[in-house]
C-alpha atoms as a PDB file:
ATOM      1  CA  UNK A   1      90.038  73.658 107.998  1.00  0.00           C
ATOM      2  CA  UNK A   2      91.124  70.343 105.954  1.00  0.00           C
ATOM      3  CA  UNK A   3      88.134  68.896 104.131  1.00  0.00           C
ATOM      4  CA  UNK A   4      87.939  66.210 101.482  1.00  0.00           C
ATOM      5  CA  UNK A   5      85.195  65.076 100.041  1.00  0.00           C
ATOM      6  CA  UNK A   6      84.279  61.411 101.773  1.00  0.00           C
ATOM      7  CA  UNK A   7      82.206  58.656  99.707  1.00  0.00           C
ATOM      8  CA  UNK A   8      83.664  55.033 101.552  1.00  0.00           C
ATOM      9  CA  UNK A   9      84.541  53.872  98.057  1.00  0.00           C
ATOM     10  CA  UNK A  10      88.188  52.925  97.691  1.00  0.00           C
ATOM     11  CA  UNK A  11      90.246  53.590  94.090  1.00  0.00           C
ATOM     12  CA  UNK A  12      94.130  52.390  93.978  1.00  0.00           C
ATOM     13  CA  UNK A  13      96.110  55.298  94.484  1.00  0.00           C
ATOM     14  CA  UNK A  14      98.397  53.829  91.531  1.00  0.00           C
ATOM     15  CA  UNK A  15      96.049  53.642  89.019  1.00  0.00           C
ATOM     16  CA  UNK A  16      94.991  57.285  89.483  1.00  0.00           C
ATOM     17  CA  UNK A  17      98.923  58.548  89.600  1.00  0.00           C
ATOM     18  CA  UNK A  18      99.336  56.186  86.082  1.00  0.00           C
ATOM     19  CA  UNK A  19      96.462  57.782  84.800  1.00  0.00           C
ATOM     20  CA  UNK A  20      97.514  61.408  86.402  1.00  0.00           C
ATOM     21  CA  UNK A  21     101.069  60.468  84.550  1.00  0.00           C
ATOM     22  CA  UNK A  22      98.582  59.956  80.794  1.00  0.00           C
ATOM     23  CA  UNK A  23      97.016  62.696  80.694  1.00  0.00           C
ATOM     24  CA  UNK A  24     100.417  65.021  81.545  1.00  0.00           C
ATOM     25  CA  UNK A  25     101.648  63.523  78.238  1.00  0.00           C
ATOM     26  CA  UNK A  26      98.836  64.010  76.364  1.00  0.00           C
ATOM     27  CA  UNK A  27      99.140  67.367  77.419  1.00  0.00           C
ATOM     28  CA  UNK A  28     102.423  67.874  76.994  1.00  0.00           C
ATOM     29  CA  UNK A  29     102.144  66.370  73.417  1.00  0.00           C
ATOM     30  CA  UNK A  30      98.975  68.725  72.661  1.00  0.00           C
ATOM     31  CA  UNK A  31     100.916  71.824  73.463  1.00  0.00           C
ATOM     32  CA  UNK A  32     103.678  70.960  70.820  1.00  0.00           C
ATOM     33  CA  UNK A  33     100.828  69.305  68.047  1.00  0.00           C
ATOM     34  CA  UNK A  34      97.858  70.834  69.049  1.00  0.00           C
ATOM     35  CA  UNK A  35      95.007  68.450  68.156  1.00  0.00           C
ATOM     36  CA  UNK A  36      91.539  67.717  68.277  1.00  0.00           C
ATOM     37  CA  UNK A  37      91.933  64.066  68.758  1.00  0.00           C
ATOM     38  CA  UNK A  38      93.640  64.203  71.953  1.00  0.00           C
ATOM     39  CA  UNK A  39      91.306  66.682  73.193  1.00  0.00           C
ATOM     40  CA  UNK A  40      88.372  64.476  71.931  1.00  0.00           C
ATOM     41  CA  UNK A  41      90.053  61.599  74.058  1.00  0.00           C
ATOM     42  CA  UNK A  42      90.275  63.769  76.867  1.00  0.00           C
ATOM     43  CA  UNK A  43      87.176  64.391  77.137  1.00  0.00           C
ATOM     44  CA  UNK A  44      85.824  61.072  76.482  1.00  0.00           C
ATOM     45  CA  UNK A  45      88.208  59.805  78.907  1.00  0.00           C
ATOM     46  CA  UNK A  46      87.413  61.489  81.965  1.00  0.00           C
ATOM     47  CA  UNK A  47      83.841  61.202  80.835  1.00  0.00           C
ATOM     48  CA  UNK A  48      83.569  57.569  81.214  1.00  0.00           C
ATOM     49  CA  UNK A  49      85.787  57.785  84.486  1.00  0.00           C
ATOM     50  CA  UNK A  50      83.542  60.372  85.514  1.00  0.00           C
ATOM     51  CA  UNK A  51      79.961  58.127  85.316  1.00  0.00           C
ATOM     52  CA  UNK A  52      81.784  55.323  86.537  1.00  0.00           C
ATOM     53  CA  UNK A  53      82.760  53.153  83.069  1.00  0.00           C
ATOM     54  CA  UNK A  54      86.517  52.627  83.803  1.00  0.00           C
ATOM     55  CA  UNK A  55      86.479  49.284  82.081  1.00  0.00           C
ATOM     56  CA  UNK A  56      85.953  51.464  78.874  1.00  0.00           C
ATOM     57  CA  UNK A  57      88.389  53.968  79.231  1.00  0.00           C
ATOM     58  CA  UNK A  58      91.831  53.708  77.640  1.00  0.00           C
ATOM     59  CA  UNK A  59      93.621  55.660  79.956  1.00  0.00           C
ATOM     60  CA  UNK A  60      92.517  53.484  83.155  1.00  0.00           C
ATOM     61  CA  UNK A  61      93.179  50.454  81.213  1.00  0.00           C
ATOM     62  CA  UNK A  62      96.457  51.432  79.945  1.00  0.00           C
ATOM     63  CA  UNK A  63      97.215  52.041  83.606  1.00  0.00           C
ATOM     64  CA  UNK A  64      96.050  48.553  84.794  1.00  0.00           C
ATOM     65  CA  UNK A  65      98.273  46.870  82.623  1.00  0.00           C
ATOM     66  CA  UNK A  66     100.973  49.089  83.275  1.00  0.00           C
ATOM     67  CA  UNK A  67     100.425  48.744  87.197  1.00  0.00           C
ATOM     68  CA  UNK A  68     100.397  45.128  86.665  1.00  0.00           C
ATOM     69  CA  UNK A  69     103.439  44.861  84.376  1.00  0.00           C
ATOM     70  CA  UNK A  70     105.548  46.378  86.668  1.00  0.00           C
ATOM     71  CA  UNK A  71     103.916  44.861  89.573  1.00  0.00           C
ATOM     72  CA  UNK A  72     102.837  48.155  91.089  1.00  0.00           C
ATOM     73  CA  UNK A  73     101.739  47.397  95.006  1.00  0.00           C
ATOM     74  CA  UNK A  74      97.801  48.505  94.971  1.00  0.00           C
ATOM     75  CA  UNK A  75      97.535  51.669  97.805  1.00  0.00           C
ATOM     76  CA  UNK A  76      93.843  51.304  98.307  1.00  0.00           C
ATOM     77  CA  UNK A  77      92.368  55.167  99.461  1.00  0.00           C
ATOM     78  CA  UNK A  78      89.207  56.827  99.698  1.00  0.00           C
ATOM     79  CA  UNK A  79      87.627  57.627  95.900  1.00  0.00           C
ATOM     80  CA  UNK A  80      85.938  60.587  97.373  1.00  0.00           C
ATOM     81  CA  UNK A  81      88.602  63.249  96.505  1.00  0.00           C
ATOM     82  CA  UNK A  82      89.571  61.815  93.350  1.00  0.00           C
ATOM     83  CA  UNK A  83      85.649  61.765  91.650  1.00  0.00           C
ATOM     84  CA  UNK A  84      85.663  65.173  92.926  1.00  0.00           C
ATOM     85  CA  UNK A  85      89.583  65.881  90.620  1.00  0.00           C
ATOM     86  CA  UNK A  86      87.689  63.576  88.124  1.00  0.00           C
ATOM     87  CA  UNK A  87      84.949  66.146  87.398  1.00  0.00           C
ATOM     88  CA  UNK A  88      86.988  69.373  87.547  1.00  0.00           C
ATOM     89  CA  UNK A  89      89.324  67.367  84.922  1.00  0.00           C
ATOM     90  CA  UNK A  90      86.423  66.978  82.729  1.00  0.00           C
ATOM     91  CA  UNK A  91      84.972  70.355  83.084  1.00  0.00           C
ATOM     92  CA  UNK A  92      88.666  71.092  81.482  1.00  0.00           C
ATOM     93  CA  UNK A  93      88.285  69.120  79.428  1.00  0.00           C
ATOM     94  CA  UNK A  94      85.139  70.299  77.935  1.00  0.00           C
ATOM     95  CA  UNK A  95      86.307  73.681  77.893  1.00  0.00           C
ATOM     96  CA  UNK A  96      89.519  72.376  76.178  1.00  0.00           C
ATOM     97  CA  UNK A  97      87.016  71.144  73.360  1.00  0.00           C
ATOM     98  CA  UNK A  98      84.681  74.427  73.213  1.00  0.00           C
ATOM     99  CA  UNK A  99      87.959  77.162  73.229  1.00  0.00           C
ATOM    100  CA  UNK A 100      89.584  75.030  70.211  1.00  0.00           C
ATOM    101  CA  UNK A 101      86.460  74.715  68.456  1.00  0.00           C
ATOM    102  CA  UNK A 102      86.020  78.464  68.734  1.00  0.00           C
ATOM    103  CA  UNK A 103      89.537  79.066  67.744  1.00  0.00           C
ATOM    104  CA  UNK A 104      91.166  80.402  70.707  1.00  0.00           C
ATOM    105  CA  UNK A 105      94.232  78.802  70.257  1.00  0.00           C
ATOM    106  CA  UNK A 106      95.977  80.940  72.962  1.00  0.00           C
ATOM    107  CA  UNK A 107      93.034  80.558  75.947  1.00  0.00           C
ATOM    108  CA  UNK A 108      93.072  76.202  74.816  1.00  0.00           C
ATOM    109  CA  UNK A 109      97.199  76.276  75.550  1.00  0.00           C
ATOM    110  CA  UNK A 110      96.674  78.147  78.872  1.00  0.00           C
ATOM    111  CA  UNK A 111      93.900  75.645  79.818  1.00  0.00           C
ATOM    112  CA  UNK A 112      96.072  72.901  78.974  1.00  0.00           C
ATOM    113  CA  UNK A 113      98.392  74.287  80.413  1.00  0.00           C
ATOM    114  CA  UNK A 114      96.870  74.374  84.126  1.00  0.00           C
ATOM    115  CA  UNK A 115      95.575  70.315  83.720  1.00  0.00           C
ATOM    116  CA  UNK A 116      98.876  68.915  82.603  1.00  0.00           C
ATOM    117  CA  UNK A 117     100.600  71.076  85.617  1.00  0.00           C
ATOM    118  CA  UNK A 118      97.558  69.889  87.370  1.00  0.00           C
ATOM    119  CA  UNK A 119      97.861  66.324  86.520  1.00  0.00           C
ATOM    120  CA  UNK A 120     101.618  66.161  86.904  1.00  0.00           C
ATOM    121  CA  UNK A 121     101.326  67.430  90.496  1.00  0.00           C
ATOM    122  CA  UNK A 122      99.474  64.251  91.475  1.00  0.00           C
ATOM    123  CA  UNK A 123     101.613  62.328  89.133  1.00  0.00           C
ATOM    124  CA  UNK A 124     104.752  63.168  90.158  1.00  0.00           C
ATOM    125  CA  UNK A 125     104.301  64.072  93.931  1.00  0.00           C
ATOM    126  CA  UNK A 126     100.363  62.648  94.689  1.00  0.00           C
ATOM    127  CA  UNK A 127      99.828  66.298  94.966  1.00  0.00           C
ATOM    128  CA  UNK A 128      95.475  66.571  94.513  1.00  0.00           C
ATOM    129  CA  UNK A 129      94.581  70.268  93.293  1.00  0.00           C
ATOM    130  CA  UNK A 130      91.098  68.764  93.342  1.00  0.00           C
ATOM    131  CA  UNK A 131      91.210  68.688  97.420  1.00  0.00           C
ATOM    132  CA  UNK A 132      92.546  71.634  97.747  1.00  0.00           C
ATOM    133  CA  UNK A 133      89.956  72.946  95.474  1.00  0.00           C
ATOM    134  CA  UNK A 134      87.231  71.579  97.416  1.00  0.00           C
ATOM    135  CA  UNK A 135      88.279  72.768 100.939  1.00  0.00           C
ATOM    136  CA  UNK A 136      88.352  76.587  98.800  1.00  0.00           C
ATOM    137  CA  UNK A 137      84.821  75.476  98.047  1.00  0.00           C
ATOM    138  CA  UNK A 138      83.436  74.518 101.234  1.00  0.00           C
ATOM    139  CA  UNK A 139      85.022  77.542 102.921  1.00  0.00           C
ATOM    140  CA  UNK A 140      83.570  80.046 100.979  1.00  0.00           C
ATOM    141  CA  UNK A 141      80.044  78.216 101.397  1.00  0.00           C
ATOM    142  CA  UNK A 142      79.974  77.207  97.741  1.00  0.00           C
ATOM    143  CA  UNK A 143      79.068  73.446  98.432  1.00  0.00           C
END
C-alpha cells in the first residue's frame, strides 16, 4: 500500500534537497556546539515553511540563491509529501526546544540526532521519511 499525501501544489524538488542539505549542518554543528540559537532557528524555520512564509525563511532563501548560483535545473513535484515532512520537522523541532530547555541534554542529541539523519536521507539520496511515515499512518488508521 504506497500512499502520499496529494495537495496539486508543486515545490522544486531542489530547493527542498538544499534546504534538506541546511538543516543536516545545522544539525551536525548542534551536536558538536550544542546551542539554543540554532535550535531557535530551527524552529522558526520550519515554522514559517510550515504556514506557508518561505519568502521569510533563511533556509529557503539561502537555497534559492544557492539553486540559482549554481544554476540548479528546477524538478517541479507534488508539495503534498513534503508539507506533510515539513510538519513532522517542526514537531522536532519543537521538541528540540522543550528537551534543551528542560535540560535533557542526552534525549535533545538523540532527537537531533534522528532529523539530521532524517534530513540527510532526502538530502543526499531524496530519500522522504515523511512518506514513509505517512503510509505507517494511514495503515494503522491514524489519519
Amino acid at each position: 500500500m504506497k500512499s502520499c499525501p496529494i495537495t496539486y501544489k508543486t515545490v522544486d524538488q531542489n530547493i527542498v534537497r538544499i534546504v534538506a542539505s541546511e538543516v543536516s549542518a545545522l544539525g551536525i554543528f548542534f551536536i558538536i556546539y550544542p546551542s539554543f540559537v540554532i535550535l531557535a532557528l530551527l524552529l522558526y524555520d520550519f515554522f514559517v515553511r510550515m504556514i506557508g512564509y518561505e519568502k521569510i525563511s533563511p533556509l529557503y532563501n539561502i537555497a534559492r540563491v544557492t539553486s540559482k548560483l549554481f544554476r540548479v535545473k528546477k524538478d517541479k513535484i507534488d508539495a503534498g509529501p513534503k508539507e506533510f515532512a515539513l510538519k513532522i520537522g517542526f514537531l522536532f523541532a519543537l521538541l528540540l526546544v522543550i528537551l534543551f530547555l528542560l535540560d535533557q541534554a542526552f534525549a535533545t542529541v538523540v532527537v537531533m540526532v534522528v532529523l539530521t539523519a532524517c534530513a540527510l536521507l532526502e538530502a543526499l539520496f531524496n530519500y522522504c521519511i515523511g512518506c514513509k511515515m505517512y503510509m505507517l499512518l494511514k495503515k494503522f488508521k491514524l489519519l
